[in-house]
Protein backbone atom coordinates (compact mmCIF):
# COMPACT_ATOMS: atom_id res chain seq x y z
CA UNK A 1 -62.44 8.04 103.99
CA UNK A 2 -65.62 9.65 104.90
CA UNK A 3 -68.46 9.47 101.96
CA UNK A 4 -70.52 12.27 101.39
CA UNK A 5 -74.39 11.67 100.16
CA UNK A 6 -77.51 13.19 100.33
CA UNK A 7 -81.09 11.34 100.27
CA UNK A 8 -83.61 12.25 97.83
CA UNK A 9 -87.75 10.79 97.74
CA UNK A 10 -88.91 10.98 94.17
CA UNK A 11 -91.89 9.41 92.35
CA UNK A 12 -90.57 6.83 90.24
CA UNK A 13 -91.52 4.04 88.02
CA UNK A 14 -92.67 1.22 89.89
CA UNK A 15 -89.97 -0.95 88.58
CA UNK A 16 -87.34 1.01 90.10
CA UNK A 17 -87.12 0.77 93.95
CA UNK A 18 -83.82 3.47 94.12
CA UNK A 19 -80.47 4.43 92.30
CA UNK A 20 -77.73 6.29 93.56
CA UNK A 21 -75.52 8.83 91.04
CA UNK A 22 -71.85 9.74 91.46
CA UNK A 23 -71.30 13.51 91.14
CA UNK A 24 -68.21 16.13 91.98
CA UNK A 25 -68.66 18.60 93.76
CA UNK A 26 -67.31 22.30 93.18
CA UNK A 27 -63.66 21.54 94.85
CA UNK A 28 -63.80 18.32 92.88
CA UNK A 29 -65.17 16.13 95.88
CA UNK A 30 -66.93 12.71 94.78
CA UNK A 31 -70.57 13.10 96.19
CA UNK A 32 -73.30 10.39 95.77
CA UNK A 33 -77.14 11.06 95.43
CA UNK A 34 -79.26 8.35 96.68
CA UNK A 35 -82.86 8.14 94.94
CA UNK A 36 -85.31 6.43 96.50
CA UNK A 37 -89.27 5.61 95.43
CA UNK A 38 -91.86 7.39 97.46
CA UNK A 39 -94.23 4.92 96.22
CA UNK A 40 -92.75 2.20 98.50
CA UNK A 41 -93.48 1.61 102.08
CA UNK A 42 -90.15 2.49 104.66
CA UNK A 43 -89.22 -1.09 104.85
CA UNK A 44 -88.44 -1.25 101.34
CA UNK A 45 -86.88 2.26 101.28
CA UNK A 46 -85.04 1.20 104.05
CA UNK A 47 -84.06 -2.07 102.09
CA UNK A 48 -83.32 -0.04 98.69
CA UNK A 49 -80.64 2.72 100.80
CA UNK A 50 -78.93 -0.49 101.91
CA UNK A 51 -78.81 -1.57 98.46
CA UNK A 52 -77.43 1.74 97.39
CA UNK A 53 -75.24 2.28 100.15
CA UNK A 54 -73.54 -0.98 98.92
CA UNK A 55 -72.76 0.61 95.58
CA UNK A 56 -70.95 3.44 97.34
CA UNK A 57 -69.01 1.00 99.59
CA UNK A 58 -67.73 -1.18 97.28
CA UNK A 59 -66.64 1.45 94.86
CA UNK A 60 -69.12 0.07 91.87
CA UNK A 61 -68.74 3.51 89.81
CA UNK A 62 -64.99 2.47 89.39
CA UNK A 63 -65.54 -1.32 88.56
CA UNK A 64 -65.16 -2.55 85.17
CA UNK A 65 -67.77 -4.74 85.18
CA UNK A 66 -71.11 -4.89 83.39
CA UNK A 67 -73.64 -2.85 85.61
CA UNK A 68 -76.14 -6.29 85.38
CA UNK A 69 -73.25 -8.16 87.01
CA UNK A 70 -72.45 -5.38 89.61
CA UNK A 71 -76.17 -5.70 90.00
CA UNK A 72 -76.40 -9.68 90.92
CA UNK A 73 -73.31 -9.40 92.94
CA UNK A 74 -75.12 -7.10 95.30
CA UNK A 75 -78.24 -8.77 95.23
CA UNK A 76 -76.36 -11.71 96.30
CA UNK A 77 -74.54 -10.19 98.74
CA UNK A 78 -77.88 -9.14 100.49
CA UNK A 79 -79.52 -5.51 100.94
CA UNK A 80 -77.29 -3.85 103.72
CA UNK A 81 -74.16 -3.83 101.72
């Protein structure tokens, strides 16, 4: 299945590098946002849309776990996915 997502730059907090949000769409499509910081250089944007990507990949809007364990699993895992 093909993914749809858009990228967005936005001025954020320091402390957050990216996030990506789950939407529909008007015929009820799942569509994902990715967010990331203008304040960082490319390398780490590059880094955080990896990071992001691997939410979308591995379906982490429909786990059941804790978001802080979704988050260590994928910081384990390493940045692209």
């Amino acid at each position: 299945m093909e993914e749809r997502y858009r990228i967005i730059y936005m001025a954020l907090p320091l402390s957050v590098q990216g996030f990506v949000t789950q939407t529909m769409d008007d015929n009820g499509e799942t569509f994902y946002t990715i967010c990331l910081n203008t304040a960082f250089n490319w390398e780490t944007q590059l880094k955080t849309f990896g990071h992001e990507i691997g939410h979308i990949v591995h379906r982490d809007f429909d786990s059941n776990l804790p978001v802080g364990e979704i988050e260590r699993i994928r910081h384990e895992s390493g940045y692209l996915y």
